[in-house]
N, C-alpha and C. Protein backbone atom coordinates (compact mmCIF):
# COMPACT_ATOMS: atom_id res chain seq x y z
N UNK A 1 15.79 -84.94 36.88
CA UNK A 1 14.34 -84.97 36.89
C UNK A 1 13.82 -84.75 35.46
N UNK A 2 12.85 -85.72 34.98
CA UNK A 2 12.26 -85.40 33.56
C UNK A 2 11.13 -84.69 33.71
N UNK A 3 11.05 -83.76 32.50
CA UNK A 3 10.08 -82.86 32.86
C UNK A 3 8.72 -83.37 31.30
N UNK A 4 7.60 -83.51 32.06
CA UNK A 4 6.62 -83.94 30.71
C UNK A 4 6.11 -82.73 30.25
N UNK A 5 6.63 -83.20 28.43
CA UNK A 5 6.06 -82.04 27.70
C UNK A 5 4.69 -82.00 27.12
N UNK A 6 4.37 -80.91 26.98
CA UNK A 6 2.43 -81.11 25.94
C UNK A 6 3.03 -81.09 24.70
N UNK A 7 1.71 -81.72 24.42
CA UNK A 7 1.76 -81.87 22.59
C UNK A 7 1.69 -80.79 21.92
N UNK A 8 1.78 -79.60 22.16
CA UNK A 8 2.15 -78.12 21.76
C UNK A 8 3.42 -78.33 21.94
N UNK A 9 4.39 -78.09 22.86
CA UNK A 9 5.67 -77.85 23.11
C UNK A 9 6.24 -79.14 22.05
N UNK A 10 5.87 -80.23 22.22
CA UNK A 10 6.44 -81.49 21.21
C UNK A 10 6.39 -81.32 20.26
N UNK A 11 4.91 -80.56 19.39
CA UNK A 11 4.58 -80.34 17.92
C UNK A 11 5.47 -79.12 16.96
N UNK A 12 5.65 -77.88 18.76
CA UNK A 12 6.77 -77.08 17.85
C UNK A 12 8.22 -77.61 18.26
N UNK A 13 8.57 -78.21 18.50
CA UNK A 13 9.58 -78.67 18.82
C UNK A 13 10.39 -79.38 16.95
N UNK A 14 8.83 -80.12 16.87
CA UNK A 14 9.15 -81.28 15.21
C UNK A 14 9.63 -79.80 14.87
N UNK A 15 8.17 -78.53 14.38
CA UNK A 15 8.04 -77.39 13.52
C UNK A 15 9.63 -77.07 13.52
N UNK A 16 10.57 -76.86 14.38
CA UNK A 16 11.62 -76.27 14.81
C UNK A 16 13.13 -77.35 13.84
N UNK A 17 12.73 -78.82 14.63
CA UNK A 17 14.07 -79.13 13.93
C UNK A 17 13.67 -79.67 12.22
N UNK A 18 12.60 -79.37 12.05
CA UNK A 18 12.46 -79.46 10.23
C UNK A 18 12.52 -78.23 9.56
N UNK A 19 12.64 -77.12 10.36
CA UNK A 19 13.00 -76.68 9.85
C UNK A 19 14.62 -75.95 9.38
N UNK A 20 15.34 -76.43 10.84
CA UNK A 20 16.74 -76.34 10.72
C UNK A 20 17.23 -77.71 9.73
N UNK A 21 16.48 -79.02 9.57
CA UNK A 21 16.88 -79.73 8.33
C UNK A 21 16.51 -78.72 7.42
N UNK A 22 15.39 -78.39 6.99
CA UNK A 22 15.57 -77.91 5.25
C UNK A 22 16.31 -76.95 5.04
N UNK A 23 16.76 -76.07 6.29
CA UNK A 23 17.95 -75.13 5.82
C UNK A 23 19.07 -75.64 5.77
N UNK A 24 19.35 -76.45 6.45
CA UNK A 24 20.61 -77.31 6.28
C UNK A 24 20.52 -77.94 4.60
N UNK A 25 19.57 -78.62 4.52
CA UNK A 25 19.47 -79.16 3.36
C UNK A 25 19.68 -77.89 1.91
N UNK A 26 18.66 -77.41 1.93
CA UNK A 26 19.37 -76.14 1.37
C UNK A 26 20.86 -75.59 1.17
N UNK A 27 21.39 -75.28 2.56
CA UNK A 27 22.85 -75.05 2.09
C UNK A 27 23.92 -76.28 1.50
N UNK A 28 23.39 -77.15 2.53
CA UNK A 28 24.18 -78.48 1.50
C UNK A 28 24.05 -78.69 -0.14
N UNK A 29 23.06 -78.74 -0.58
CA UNK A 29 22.43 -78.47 -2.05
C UNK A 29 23.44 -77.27 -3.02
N UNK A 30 23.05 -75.83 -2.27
CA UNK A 30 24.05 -74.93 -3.10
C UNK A 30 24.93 -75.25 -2.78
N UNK A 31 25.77 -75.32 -1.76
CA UNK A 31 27.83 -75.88 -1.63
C UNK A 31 27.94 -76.52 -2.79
N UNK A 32 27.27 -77.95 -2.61
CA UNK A 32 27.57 -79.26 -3.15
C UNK A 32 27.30 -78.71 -5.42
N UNK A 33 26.75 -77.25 -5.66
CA UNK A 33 26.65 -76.77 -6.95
C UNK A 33 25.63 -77.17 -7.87
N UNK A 34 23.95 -77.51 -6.86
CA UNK A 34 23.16 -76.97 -7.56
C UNK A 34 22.97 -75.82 -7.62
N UNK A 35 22.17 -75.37 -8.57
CA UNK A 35 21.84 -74.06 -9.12
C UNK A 35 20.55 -73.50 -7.90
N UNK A 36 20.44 -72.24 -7.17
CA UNK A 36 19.63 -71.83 -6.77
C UNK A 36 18.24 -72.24 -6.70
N UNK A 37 18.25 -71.98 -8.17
CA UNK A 37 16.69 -71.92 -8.56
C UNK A 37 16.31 -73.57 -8.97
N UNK A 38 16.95 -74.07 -8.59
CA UNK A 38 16.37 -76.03 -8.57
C UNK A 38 16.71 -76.45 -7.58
N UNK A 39 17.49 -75.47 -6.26
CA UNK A 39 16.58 -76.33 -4.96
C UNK A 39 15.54 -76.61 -4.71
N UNK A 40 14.48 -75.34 -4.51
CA UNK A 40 13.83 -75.47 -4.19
C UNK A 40 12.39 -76.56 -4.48
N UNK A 41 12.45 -76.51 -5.88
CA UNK A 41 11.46 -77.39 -6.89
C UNK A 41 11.81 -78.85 -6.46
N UNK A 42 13.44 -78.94 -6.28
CA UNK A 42 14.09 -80.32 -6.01
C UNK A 42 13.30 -80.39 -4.04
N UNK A 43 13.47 -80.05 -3.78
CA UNK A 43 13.05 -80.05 -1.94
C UNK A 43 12.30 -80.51 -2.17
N UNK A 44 11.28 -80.03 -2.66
CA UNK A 44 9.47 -79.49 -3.09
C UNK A 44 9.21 -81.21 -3.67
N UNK A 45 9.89 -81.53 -4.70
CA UNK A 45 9.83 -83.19 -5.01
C UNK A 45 10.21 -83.97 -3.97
N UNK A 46 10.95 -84.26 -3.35
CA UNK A 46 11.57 -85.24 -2.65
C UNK A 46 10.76 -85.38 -1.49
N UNK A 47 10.22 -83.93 -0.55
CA UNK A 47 9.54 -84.32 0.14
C UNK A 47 7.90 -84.94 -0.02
N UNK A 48 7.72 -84.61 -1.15
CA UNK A 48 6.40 -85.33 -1.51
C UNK A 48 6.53 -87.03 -1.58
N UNK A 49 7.90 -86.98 -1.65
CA UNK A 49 7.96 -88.72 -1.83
C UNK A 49 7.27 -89.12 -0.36
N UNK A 50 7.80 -88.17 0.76
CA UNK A 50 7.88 -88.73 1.71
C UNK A 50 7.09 -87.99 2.31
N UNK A 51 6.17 -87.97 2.35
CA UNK A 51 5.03 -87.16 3.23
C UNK A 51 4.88 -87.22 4.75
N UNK A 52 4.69 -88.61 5.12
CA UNK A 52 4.95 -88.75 6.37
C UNK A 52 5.44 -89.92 7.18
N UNK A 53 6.46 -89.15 7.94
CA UNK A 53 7.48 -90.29 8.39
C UNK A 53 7.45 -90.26 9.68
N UNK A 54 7.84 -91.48 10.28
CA UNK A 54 7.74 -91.87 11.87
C UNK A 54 9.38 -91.65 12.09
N UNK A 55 9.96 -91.05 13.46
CA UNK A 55 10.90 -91.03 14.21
C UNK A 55 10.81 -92.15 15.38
N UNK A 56 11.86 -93.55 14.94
CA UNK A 56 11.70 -94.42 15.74
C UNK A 56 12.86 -94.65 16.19
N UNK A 57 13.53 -94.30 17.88
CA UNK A 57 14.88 -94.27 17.99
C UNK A 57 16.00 -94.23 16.88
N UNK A 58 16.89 -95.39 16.23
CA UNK A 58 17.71 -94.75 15.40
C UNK A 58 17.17 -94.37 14.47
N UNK A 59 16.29 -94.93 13.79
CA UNK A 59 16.20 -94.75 12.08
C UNK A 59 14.82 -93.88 12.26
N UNK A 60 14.97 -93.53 10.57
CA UNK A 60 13.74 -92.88 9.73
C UNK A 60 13.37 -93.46 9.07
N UNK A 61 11.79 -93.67 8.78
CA UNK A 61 11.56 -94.37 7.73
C UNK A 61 9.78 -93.96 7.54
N UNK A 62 9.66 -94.23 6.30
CA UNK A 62 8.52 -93.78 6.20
C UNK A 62 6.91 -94.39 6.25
N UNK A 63 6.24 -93.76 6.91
CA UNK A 63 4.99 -94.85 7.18
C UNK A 63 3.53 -94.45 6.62
């Protein structure tokens, strides 16, 4: 049985897995031997490229 969600439960749902990407992203970043202190500035750029993006079955892309 599918259960329909509200656009609260959907909206924290995004809030939730962006934010387990940028921690992911984060630890990938230090492993991989950037320096601490230019993740974050680096995050901070990249997502400005991409401000806002559509989730369309497989892919990402930005719209």
């Amino acid at each position: 049985m599918l259960m329909k969600l509200t656009e609260q439960q959907i909206r924290e749902a995004r809030i939730d897995l962006a934010a387990v990407g940028f921690r992911a992203a984060i630890t990938n970043l230090v492993r991989n031997g950037m320096h601490e202190g230019e993740v974050i500035p680096y995050l901070s750029r990249e997502t400005k490229k991409h401000r806002r993006g559509v989730y369309s079955g497989k892919d990402w892309r930005c719209a």
